[in-house]
N, C-alpha and C. Protein backbone atom coordinates (compact mmCIF):
# COMPACT_ATOMS: atom_id res chain seq x y z
N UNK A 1 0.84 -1.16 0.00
CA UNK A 1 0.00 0.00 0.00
C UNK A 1 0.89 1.23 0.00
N UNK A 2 0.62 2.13 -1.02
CA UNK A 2 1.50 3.22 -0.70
C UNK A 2 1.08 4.54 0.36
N UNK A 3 2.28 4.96 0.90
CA UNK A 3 2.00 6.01 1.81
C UNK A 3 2.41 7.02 1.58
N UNK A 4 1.97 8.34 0.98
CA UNK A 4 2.48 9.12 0.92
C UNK A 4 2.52 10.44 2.02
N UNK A 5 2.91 11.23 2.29
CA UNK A 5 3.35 12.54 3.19
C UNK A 5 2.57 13.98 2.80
N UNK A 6 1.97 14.28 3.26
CA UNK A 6 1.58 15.65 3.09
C UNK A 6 0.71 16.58 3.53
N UNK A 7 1.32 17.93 3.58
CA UNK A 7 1.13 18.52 4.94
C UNK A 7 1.41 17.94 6.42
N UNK A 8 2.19 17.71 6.45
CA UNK A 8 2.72 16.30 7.55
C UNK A 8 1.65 15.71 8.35
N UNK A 9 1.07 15.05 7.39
CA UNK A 9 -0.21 14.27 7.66
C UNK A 9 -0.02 13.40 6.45
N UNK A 10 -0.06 11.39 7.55
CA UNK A 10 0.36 10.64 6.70
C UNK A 10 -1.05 10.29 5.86
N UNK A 11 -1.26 9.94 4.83
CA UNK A 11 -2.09 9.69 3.87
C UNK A 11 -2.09 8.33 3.01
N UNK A 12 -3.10 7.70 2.98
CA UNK A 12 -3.22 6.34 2.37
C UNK A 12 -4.64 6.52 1.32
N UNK A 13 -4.46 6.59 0.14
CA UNK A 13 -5.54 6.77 -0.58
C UNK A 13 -6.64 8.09 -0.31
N UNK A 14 -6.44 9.14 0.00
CA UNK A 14 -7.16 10.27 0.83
C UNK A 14 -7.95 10.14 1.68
N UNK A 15 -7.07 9.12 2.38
CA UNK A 15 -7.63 9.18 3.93
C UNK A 15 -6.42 9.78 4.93
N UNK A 16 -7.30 10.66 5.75
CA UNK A 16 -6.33 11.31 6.49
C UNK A 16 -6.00 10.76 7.77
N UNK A 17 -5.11 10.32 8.22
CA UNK A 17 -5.22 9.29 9.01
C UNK A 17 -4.77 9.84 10.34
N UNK A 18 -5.29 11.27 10.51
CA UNK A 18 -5.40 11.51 11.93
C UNK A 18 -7.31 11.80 12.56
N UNK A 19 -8.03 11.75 11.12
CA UNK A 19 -8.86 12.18 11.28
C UNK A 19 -9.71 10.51 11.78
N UNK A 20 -11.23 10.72 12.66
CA UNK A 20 -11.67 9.76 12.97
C UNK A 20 -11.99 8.39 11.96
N UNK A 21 -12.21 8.70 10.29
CA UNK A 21 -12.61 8.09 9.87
C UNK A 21 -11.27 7.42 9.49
N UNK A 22 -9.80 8.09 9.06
CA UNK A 22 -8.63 7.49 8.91
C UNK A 22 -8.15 6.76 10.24
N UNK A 23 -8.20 6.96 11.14
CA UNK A 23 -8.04 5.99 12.18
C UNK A 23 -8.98 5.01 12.26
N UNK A 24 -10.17 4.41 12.04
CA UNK A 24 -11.15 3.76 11.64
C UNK A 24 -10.41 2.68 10.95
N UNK A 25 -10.36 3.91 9.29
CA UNK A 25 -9.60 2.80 8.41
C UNK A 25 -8.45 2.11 8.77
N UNK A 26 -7.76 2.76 9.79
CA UNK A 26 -5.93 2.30 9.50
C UNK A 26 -6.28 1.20 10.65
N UNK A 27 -7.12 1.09 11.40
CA UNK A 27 -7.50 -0.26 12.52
C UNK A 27 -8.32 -1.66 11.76
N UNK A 28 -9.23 -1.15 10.93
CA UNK A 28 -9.71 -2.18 10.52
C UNK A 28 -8.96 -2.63 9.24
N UNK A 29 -8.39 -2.17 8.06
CA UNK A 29 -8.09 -2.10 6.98
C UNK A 29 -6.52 -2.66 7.19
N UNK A 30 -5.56 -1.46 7.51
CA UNK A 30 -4.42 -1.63 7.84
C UNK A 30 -3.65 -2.84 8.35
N UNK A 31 -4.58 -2.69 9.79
CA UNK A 31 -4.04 -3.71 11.34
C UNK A 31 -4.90 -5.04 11.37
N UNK A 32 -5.68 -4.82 10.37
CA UNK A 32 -6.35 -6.17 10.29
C UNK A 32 -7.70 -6.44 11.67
N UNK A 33 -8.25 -5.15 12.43
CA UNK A 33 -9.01 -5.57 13.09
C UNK A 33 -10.15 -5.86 12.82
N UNK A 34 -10.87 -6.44 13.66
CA UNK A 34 -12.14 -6.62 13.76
C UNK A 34 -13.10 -5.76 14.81
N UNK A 35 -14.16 -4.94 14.67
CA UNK A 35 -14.60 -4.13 15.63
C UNK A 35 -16.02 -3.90 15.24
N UNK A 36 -16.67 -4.17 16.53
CA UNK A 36 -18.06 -3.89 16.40
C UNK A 36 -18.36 -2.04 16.27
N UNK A 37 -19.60 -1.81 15.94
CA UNK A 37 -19.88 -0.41 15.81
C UNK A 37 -19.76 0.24 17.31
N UNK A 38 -20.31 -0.37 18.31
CA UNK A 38 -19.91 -0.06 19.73
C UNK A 38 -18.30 0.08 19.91
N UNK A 39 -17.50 -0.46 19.44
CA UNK A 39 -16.28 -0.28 19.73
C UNK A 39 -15.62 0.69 18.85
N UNK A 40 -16.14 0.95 17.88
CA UNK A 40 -15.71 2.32 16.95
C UNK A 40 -16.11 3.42 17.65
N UNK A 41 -17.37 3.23 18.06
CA UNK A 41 -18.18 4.68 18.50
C UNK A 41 -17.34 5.37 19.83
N UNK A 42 -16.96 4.05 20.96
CA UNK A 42 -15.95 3.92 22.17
C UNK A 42 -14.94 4.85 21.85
N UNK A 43 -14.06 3.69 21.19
CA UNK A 43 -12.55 4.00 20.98
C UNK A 43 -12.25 4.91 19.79
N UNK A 44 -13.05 5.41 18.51
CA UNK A 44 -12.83 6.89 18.22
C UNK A 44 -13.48 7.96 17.84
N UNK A 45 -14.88 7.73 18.87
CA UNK A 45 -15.76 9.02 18.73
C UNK A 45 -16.62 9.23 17.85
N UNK A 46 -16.69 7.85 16.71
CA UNK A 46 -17.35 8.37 15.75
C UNK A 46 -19.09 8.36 16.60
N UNK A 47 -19.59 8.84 15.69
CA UNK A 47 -21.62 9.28 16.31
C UNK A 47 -22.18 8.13 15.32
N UNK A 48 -21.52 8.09 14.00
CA UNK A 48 -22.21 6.68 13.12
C UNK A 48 -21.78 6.13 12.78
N UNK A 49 -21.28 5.26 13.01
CA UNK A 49 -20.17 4.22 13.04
C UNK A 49 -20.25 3.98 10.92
N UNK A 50 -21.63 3.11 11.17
CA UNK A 50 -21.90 2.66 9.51
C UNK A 50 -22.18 3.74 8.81
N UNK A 51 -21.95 4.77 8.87
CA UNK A 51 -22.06 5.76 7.77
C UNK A 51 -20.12 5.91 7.94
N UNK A 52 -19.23 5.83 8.69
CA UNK A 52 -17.91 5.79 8.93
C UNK A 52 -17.58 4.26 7.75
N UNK A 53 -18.22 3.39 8.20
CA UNK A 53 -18.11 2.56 7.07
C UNK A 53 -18.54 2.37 5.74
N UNK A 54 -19.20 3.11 5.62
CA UNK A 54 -19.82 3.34 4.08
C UNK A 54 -18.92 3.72 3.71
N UNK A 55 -18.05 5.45 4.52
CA UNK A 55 -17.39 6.27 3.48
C UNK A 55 -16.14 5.39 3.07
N UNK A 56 -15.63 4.66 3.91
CA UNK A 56 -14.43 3.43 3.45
C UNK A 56 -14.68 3.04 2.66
N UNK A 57 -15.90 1.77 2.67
CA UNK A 57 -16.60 1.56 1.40
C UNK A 57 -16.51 2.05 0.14
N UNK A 58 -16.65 3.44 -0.04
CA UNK A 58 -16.84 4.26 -0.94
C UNK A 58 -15.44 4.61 -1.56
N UNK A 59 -14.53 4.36 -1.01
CA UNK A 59 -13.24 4.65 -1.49
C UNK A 59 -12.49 3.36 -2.20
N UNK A 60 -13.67 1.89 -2.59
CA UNK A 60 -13.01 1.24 -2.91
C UNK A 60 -12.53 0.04 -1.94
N UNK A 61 -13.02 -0.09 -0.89
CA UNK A 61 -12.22 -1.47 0.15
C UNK A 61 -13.39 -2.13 0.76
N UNK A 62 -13.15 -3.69 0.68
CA UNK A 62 -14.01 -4.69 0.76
C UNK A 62 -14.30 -4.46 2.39
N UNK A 63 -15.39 -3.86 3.07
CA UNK A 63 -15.36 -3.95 4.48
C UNK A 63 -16.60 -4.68 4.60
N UNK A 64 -16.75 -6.21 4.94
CA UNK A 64 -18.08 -6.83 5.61
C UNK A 64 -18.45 -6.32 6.89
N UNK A 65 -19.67 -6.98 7.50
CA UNK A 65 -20.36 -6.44 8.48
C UNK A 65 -20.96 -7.83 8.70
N UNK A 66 -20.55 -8.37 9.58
CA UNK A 66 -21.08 -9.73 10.38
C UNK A 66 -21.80 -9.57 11.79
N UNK A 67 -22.96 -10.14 11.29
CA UNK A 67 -24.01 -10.12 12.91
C UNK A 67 -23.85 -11.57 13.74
N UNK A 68 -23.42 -11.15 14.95
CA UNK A 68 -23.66 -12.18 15.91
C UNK A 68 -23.99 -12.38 17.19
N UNK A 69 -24.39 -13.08 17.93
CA UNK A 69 -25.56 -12.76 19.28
C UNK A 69 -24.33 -12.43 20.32
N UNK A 70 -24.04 -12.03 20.69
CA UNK A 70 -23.36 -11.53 22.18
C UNK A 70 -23.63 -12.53 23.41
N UNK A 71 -22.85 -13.13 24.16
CA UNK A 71 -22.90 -13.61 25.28
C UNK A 71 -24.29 -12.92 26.09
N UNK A 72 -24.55 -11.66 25.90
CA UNK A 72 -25.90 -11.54 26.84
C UNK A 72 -26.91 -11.36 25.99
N UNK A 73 -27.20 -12.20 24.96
CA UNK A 73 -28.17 -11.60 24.39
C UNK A 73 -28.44 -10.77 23.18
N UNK A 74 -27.25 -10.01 22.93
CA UNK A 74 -27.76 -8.58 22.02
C UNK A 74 -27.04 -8.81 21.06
N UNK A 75 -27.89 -8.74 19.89
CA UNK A 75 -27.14 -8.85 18.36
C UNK A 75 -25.79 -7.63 18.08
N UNK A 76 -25.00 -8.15 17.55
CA UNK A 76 -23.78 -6.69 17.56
C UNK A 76 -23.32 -7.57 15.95
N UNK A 77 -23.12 -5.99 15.55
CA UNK A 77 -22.29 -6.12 14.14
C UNK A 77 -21.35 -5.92 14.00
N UNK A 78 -20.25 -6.44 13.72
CA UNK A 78 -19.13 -6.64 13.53
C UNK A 78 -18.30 -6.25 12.58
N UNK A 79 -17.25 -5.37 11.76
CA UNK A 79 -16.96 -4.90 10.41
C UNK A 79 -15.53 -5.41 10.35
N UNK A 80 -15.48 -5.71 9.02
CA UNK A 80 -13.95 -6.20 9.11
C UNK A 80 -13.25 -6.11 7.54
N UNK A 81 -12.12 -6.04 6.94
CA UNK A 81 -11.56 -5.92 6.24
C UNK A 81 -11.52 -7.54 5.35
N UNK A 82 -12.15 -7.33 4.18
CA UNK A 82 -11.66 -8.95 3.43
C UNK A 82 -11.18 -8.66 1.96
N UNK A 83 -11.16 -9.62 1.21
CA UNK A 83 -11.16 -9.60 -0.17
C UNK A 83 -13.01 -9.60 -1.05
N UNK A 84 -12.61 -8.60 -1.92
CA UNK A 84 -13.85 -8.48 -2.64
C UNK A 84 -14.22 -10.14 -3.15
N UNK A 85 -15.46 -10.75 -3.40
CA UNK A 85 -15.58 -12.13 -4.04
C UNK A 85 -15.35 -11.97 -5.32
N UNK A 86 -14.97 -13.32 -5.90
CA UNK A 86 -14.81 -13.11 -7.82
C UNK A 86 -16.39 -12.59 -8.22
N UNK A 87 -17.33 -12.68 -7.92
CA UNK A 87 -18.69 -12.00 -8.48
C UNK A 87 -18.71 -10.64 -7.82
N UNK A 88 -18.04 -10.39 -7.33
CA UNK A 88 -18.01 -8.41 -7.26
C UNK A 88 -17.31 -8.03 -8.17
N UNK A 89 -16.38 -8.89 -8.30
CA UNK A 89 -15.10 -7.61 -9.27
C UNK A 89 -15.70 -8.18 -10.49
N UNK A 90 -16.39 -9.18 -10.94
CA UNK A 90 -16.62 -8.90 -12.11
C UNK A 90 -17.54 -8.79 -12.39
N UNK A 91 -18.78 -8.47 -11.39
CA UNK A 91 -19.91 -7.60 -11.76
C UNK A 91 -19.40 -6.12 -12.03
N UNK A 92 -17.78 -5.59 -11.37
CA UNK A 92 -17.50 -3.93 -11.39
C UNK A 92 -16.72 -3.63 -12.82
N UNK A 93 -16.74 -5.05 -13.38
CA UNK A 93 -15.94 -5.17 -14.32
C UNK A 93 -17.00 -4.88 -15.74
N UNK A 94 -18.15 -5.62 -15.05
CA UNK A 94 -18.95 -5.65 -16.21
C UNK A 94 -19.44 -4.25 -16.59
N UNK A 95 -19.57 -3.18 -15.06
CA UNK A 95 -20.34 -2.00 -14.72
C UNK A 95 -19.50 -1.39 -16.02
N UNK A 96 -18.60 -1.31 -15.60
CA UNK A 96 -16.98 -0.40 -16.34
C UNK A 96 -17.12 -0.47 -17.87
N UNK A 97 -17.05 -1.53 -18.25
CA UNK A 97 -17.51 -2.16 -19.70
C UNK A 97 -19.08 -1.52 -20.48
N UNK A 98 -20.02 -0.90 -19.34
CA UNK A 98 -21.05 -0.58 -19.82
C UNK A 98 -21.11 0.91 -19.62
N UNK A 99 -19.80 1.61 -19.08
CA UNK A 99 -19.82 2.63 -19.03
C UNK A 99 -20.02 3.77 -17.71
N UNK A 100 -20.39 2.15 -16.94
CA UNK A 100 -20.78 3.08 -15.66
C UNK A 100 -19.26 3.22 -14.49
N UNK A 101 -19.34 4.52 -13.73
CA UNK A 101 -18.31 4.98 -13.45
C UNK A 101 -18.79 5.60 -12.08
N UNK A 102 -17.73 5.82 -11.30
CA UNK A 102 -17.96 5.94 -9.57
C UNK A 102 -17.25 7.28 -9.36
């Protein structure tokens, strides 16, 4: 992944990675975590976690969202960094081919 420098603010694809949503990315994406929306909202303030994940999303990176019951009960979603499936990239392949553009 390249990193480039500027304004001495490190940068990975125009994400600014002091800002909440670049720390977001550089935990789940980067470091390989796994983190429920409760633990984003915790540990960096975001107010909407999945709109924090959309905008990742939106820049191009495979982020799932896995639901599972919690030891007490309560469903929690989970987001995590994977590989796109062969029927995404070449449904984006097909998009591209028909002209459509992001």
């Amino acid at each position: 992944m390249k990193v480039t420098r500027s304004h001495q603010t490190a940068t990975i694809r125009n994400f600014d990675l002091k800002t909440k949503t670049g720390k977001v990315f550089n935990a789940i994406v980067r470091n390989g975590e796994t983190l429920s929306a409760s633990e984003i909202s915790k540990r960096f303030g975001v107010k909407n976690p999945s709109a924090t994940i959309s905008d990742i999303r939106s820049r191009g990176y495979a982020i799932y969202a896995n639901s599972r019951k919690a030891g007490n009960g309560v469903m929690v979603t989970e987001y995590r960094h994977g590989e796109a499936s062969r029927k995404m990239v070449a449904l984006a392949y097909k998009a591209q081919s028909m002209g459509i553009t992001v």
